[in-house]
N, C-alpha and C. Protein backbone atom coordinates (compact mmCIF):
# COMPACT_ATOMS: atom_id res chain seq x y z
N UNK A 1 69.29 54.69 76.15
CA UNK A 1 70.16 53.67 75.63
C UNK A 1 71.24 53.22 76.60
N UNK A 2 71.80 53.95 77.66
CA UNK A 2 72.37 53.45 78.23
C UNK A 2 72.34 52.50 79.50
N UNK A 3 72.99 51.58 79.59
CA UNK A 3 72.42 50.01 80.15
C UNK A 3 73.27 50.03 81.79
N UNK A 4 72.73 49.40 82.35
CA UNK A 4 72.76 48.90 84.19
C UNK A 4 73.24 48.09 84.44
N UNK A 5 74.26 47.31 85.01
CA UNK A 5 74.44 46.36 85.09
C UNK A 5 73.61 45.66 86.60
N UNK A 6 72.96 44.76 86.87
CA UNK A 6 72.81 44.34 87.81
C UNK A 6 73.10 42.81 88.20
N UNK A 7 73.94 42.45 89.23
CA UNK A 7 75.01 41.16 89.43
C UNK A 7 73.53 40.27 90.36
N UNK A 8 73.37 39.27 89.46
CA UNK A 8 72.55 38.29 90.41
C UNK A 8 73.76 37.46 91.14
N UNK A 9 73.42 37.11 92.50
CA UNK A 9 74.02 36.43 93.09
C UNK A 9 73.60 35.55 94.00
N UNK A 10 73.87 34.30 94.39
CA UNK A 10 72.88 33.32 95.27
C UNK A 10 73.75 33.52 96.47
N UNK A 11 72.72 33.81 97.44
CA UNK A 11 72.68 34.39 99.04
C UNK A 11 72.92 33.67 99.78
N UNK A 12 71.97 32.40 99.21
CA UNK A 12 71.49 31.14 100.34
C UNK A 12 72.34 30.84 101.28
N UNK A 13 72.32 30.65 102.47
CA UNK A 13 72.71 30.32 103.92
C UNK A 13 73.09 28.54 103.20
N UNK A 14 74.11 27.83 103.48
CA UNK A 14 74.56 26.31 103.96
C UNK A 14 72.98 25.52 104.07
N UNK A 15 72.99 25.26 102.73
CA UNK A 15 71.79 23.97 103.50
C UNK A 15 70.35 24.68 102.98
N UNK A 16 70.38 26.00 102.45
CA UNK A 16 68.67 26.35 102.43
C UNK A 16 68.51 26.48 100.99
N UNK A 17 67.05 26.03 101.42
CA UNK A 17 66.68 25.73 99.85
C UNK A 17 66.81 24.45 99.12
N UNK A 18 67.95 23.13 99.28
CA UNK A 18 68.88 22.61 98.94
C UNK A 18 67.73 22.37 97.71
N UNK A 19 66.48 22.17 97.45
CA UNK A 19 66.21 21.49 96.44
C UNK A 19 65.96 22.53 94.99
N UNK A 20 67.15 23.45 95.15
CA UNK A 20 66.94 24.46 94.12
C UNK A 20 68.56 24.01 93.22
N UNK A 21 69.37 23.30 94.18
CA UNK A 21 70.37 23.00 93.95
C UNK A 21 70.82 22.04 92.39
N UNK A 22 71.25 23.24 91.25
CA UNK A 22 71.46 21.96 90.24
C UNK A 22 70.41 22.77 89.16
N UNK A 23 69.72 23.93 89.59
CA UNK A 23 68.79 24.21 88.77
C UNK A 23 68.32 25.63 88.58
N UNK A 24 67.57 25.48 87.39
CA UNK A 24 68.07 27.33 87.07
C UNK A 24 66.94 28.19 87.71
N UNK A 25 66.82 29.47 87.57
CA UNK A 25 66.04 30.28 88.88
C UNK A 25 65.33 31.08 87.91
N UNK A 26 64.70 31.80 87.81
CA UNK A 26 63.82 32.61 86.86
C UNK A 26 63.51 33.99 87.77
N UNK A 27 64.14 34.70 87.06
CA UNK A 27 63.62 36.59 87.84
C UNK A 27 63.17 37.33 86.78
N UNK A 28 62.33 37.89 87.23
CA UNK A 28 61.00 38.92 86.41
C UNK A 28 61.85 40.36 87.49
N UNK A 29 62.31 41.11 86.29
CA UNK A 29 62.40 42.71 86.31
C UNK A 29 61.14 43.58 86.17
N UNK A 30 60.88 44.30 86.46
CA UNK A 30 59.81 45.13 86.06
C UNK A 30 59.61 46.86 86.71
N UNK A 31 59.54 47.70 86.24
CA UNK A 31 60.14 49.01 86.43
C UNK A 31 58.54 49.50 87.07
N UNK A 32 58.24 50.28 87.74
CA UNK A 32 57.25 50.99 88.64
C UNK A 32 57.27 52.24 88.92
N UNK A 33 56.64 52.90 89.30
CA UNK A 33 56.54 54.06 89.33
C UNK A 33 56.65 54.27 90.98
N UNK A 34 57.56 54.99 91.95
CA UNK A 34 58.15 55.43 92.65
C UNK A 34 56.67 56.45 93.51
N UNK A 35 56.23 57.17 92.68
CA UNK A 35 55.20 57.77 93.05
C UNK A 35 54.05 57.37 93.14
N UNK A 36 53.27 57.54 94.52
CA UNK A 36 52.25 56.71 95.09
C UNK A 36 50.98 56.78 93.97
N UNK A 37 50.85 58.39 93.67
CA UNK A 37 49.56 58.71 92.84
C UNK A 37 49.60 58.38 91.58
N UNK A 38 50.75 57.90 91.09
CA UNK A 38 51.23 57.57 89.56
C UNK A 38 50.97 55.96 89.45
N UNK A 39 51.16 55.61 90.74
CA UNK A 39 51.07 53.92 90.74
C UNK A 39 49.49 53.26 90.38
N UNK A 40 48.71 54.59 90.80
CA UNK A 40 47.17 54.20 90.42
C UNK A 40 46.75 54.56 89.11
N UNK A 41 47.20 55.04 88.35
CA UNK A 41 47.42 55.32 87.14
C UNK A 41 48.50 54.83 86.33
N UNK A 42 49.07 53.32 86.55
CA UNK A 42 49.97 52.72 85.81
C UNK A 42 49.61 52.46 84.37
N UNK A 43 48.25 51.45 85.03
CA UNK A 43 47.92 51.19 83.64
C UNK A 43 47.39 52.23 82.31
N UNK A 44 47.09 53.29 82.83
CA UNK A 44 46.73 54.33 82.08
C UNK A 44 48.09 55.32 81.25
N UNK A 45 48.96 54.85 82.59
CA UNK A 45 50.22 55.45 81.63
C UNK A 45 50.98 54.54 80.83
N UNK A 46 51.13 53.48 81.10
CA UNK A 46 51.47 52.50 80.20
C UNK A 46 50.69 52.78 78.94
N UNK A 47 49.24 52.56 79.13
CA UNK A 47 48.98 53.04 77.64
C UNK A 47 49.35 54.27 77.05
N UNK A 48 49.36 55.27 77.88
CA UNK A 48 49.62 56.65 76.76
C UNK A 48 50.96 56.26 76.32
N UNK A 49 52.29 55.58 76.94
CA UNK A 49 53.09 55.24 76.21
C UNK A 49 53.55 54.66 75.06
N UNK A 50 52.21 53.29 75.14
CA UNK A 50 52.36 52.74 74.11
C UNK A 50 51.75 53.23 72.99
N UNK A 51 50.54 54.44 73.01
CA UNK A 51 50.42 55.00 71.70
C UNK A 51 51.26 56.09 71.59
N UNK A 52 52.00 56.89 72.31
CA UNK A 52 52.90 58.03 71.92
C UNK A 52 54.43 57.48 71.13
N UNK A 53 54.21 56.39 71.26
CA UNK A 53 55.61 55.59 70.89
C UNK A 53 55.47 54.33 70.69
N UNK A 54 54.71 53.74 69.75
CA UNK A 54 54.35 52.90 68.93
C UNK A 54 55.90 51.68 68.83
N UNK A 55 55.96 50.45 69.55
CA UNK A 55 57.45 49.70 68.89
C UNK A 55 57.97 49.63 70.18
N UNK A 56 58.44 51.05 70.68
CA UNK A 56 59.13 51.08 72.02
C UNK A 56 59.11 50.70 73.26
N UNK A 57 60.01 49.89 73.95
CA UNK A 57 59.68 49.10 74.98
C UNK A 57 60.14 50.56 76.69
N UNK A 58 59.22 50.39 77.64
CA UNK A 58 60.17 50.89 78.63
C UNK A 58 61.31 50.22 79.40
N UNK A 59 61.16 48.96 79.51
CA UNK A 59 62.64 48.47 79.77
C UNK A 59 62.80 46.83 78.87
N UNK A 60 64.61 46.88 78.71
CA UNK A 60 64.81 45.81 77.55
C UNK A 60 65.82 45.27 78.59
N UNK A 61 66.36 43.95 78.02
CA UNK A 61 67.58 43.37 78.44
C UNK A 61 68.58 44.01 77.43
N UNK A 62 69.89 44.32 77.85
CA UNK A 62 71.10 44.41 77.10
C UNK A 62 72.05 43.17 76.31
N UNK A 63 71.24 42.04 75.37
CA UNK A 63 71.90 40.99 76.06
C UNK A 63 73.11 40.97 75.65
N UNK A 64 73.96 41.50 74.52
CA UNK A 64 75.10 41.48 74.18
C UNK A 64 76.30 41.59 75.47
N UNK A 65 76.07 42.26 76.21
CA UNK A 65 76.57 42.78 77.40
C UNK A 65 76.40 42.24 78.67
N UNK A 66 75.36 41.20 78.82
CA UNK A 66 74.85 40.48 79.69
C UNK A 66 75.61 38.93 79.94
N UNK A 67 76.22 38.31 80.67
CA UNK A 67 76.30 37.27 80.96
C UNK A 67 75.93 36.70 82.10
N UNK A 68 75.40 34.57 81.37
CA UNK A 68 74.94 34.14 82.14
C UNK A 68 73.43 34.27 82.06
N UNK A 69 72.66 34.74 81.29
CA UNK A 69 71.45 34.95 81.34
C UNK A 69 70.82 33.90 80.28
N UNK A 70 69.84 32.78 80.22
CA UNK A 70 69.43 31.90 79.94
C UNK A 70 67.90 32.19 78.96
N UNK A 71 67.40 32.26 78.00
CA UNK A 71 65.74 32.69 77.57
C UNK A 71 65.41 33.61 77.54
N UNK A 72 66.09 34.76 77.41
CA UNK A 72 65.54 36.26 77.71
C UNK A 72 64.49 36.33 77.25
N UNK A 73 63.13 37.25 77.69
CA UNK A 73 62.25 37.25 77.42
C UNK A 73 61.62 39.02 77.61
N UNK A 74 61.39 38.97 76.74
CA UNK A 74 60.05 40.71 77.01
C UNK A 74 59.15 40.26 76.12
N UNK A 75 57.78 40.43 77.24
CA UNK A 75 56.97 39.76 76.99
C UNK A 75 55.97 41.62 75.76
N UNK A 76 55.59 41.17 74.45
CA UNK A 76 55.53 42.68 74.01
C UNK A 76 54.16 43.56 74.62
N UNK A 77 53.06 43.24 75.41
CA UNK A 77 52.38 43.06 75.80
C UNK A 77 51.93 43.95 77.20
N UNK A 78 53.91 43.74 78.13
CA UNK A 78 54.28 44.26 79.20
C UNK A 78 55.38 44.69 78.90
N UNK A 79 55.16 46.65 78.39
CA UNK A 79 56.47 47.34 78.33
C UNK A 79 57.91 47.36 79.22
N UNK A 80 57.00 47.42 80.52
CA UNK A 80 57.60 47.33 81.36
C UNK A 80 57.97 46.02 82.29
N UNK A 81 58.38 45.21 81.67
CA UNK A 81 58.67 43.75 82.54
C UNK A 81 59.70 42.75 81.65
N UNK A 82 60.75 42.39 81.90
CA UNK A 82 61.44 41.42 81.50
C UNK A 82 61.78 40.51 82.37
N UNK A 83 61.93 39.08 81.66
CA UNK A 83 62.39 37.67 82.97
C UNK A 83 63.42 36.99 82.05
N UNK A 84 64.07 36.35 82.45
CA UNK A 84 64.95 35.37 82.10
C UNK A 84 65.39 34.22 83.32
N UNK A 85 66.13 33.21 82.89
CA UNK A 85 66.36 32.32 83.37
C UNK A 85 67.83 32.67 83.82
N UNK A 86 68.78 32.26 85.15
CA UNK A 86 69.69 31.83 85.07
C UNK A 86 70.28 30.63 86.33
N UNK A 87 71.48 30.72 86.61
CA UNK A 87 72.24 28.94 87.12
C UNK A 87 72.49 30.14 88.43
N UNK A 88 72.18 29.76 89.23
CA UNK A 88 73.01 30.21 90.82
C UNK A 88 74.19 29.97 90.95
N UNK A 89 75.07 28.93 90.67
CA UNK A 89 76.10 28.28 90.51
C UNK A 89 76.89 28.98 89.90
N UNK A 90 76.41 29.57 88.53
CA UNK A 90 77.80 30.55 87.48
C UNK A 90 77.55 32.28 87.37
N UNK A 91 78.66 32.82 87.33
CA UNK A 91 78.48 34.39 87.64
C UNK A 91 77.37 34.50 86.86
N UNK A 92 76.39 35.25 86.91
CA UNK A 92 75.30 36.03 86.34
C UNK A 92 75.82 37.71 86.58
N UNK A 93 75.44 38.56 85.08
CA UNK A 93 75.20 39.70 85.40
C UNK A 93 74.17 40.08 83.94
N UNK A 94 72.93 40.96 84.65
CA UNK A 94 72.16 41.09 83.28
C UNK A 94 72.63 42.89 83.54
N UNK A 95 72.39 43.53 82.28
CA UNK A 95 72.35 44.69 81.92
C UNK A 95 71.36 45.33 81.27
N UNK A 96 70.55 46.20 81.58
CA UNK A 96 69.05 46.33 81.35
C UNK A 96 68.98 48.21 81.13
N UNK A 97 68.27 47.87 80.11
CA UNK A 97 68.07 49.83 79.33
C UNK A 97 66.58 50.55 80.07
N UNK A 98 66.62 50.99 80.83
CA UNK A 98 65.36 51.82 81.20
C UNK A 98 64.94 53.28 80.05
């Protein structure tokens, strides 16, 4: 239950990109497994998750706590993956429950 904050922030160098300018950006989170031999067995653990724990997501957005975040989305499908929309232009920070 307890949530992350992570600060999106636009990087861009003077001039790059310019035609992103004015418009909102879309980032896909998605949590992985760290361990090489576990990574070939994602999809297999994803499932034992989803029947040992029926409902339960492995990662959510926080959105109460989140600002700046535009469509939140968890897709129910992909435990592990959330995207949302936000503005480069205005502070963004999402907060996310692993």
């Amino acid at each position: 239950g307890q949530s992350y904050e992570i600060r999106m922030l636009d990087n861009r160098k003077l001039g790059e990109l310019p035609e992103i300018n004015g418009k909102l950006v879309k980032s896909i989170f998605r949590v992985v497994f760290h361990d090489r031999r576990l990574q070939y067995t994602e999809h297999q653990q994803l499932e034992g998750w989803r029947w040992n724990r029926p409902g339960d997501r492995i990662l959510d957005i926080d959105i109460p706590m989140s600002v700046g975040i535009i469509d939140p989305r968890a897709n129910p499908t992909q435990l592990n993956t959330v995207e949302f929309l936000w503005d480069p232009a205005k502070r963004t920070s999402v907060f996310i429950q692993v």
